[in-house]
N, C-alpha and C. Protein backbone atom coordinates (compact mmCIF):
# COMPACT_ATOMS: atom_id res chain seq x y z
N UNK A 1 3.83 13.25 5.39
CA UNK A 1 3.28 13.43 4.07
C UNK A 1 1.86 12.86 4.03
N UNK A 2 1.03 13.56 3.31
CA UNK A 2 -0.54 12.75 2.98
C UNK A 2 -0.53 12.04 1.58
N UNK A 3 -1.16 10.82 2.32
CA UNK A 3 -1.30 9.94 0.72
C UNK A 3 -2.53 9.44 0.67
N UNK A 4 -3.08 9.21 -0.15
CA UNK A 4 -4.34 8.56 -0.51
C UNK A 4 -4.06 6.76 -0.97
N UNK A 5 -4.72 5.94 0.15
CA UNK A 5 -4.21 4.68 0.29
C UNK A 5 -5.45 4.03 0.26
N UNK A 6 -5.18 3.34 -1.02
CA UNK A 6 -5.65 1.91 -1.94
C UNK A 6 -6.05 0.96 -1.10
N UNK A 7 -7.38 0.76 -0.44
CA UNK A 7 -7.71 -0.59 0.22
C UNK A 7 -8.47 -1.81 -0.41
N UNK A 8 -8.23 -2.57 -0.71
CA UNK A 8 -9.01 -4.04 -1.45
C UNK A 8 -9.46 -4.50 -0.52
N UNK A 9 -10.48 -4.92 -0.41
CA UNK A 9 -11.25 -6.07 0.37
C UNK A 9 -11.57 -7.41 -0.65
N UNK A 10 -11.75 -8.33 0.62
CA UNK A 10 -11.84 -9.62 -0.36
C UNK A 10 -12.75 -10.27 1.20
N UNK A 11 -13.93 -10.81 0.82
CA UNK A 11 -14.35 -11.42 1.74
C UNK A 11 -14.46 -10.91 3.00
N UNK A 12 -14.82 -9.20 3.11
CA UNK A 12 -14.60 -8.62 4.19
C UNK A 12 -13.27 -8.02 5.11
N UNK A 13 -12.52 -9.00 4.16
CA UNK A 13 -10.84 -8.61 4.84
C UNK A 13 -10.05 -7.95 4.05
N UNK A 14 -9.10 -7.35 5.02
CA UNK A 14 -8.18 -6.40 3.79
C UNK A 14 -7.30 -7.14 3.59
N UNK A 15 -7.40 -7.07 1.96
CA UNK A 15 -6.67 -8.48 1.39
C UNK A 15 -5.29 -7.62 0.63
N UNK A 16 -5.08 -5.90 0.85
CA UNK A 16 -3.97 -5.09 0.14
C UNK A 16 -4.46 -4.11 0.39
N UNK A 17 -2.95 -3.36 -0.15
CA UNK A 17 -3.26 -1.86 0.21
C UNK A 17 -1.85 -1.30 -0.03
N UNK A 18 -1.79 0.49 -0.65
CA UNK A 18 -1.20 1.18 -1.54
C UNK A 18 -1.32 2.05 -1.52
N UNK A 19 -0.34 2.82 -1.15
CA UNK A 19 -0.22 4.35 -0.63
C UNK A 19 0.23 5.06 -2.15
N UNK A 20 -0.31 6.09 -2.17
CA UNK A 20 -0.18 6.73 -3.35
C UNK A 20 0.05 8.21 -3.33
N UNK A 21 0.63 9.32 -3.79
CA UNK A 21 0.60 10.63 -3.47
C UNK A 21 -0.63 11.16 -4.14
N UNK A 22 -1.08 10.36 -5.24
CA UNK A 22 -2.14 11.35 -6.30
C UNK A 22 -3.93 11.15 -5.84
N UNK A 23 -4.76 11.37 -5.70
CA UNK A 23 -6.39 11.29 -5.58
C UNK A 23 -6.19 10.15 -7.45
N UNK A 24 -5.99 11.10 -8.37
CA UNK A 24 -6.60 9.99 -9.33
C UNK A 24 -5.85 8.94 -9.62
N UNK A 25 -4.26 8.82 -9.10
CA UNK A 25 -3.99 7.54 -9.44
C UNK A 25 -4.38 6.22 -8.81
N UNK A 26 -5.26 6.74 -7.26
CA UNK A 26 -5.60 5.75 -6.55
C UNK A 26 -6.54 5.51 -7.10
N UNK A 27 -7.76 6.47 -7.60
CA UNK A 27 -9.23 6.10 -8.16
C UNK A 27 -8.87 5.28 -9.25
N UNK A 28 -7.65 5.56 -10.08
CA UNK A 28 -7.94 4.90 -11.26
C UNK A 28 -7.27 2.86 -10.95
N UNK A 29 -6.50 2.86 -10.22
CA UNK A 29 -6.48 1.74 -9.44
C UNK A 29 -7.83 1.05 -8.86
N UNK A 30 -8.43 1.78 -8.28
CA UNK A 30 -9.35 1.30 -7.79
C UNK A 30 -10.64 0.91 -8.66
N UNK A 31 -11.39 2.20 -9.47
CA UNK A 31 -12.44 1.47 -10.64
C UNK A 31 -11.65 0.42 -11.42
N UNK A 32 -10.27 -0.04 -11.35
CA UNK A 32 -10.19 -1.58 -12.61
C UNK A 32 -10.09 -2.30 -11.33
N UNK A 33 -9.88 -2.11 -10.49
CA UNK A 33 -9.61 -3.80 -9.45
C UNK A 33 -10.77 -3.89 -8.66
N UNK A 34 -11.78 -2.90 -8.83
CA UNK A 34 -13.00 -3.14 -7.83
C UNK A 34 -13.94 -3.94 -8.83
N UNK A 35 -14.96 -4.96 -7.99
CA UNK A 35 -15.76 -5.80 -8.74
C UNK A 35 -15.06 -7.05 -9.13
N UNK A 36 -13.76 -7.48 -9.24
CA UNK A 36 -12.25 -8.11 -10.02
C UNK A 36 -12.45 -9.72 -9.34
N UNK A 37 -13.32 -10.49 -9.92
CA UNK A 37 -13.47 -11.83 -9.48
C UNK A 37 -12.57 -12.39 -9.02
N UNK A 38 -12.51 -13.42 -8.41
CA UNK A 38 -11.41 -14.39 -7.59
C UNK A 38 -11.77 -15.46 -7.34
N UNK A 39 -11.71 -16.44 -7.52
CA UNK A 39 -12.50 -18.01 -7.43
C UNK A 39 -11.41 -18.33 -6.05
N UNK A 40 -12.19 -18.95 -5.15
CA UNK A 40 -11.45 -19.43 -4.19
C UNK A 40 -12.68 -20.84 -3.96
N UNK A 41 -11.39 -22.06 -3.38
CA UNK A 41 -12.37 -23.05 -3.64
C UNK A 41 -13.82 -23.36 -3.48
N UNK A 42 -14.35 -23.76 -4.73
CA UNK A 42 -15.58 -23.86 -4.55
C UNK A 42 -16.74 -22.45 -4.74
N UNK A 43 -16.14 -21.19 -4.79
CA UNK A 43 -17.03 -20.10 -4.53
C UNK A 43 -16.12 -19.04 -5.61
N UNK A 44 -17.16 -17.81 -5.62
CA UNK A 44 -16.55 -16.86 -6.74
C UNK A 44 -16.56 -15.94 -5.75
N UNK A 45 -15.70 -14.44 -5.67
CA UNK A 45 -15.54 -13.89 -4.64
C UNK A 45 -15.27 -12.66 -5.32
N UNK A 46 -15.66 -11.39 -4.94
CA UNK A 46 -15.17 -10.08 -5.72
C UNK A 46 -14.66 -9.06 -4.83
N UNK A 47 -13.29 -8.63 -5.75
CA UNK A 47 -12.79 -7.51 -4.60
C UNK A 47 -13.33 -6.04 -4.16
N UNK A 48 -13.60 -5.53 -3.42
CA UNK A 48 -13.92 -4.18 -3.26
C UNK A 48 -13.26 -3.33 -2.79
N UNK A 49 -12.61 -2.24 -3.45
CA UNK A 49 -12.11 -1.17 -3.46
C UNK A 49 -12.42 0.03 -3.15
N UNK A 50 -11.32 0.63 -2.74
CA UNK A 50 -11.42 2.12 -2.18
C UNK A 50 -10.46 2.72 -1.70
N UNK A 51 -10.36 4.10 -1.74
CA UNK A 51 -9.43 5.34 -1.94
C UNK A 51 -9.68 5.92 -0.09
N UNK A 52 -8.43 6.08 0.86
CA UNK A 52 -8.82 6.83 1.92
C UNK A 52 -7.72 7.71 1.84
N UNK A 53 -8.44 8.83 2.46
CA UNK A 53 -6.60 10.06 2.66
C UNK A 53 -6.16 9.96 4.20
N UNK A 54 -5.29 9.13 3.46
CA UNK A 54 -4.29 9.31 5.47
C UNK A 54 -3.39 10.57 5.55
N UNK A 55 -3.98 11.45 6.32
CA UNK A 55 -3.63 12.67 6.74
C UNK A 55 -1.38 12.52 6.95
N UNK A 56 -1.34 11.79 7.72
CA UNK A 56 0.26 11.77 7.55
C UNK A 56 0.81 9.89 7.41
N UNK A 57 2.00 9.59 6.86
CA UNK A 57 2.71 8.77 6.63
C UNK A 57 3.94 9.09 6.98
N UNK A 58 4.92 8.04 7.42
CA UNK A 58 6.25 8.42 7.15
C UNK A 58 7.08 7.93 6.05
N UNK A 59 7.26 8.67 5.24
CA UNK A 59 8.32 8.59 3.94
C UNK A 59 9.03 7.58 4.26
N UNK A 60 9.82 7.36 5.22
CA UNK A 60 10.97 6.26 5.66
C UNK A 60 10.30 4.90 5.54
N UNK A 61 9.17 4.86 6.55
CA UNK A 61 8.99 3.31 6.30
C UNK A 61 7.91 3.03 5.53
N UNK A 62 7.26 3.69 4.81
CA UNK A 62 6.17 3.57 3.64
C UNK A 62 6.63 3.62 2.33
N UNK A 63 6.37 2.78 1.43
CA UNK A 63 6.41 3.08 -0.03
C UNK A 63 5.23 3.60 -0.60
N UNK A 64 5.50 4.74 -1.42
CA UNK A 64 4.44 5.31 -1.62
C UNK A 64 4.81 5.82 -3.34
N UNK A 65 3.77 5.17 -3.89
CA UNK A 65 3.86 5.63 -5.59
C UNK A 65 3.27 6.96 -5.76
């Protein structure tokens, strides 16, 4: 199956991620959690987001909204 999967970055690292069947339910995930402050000690930190299409998944061991 193809899903379009939700990546957050935080500090360069992938800090999550969310397989989705729809293009806009990932975008719309993504414009509210991108920019999405995070204080980690001492420093302010913002997540960055984004939508990729992974051509196949397997249903079995993926959850996918």
């Amino acid at each position: 199956m193809t899903t379009f999967m939700l990546m957050c970055y935080l500090n360069l690292n992938l800090n999550a991620s969310v397989h989705f069947r729809n293009l806009n339910d990932c975008l719309y995930y993504s414009e509210r959690l991108n920019e999405q402050k995070v204080t980690i000690p001492e420093k302010v930190e913002s997540y960055k987001c984004m939508c990729k299409l992974i051509p196949y998944v397997d249903e079995k061991n993926t959850k996918i909204y």
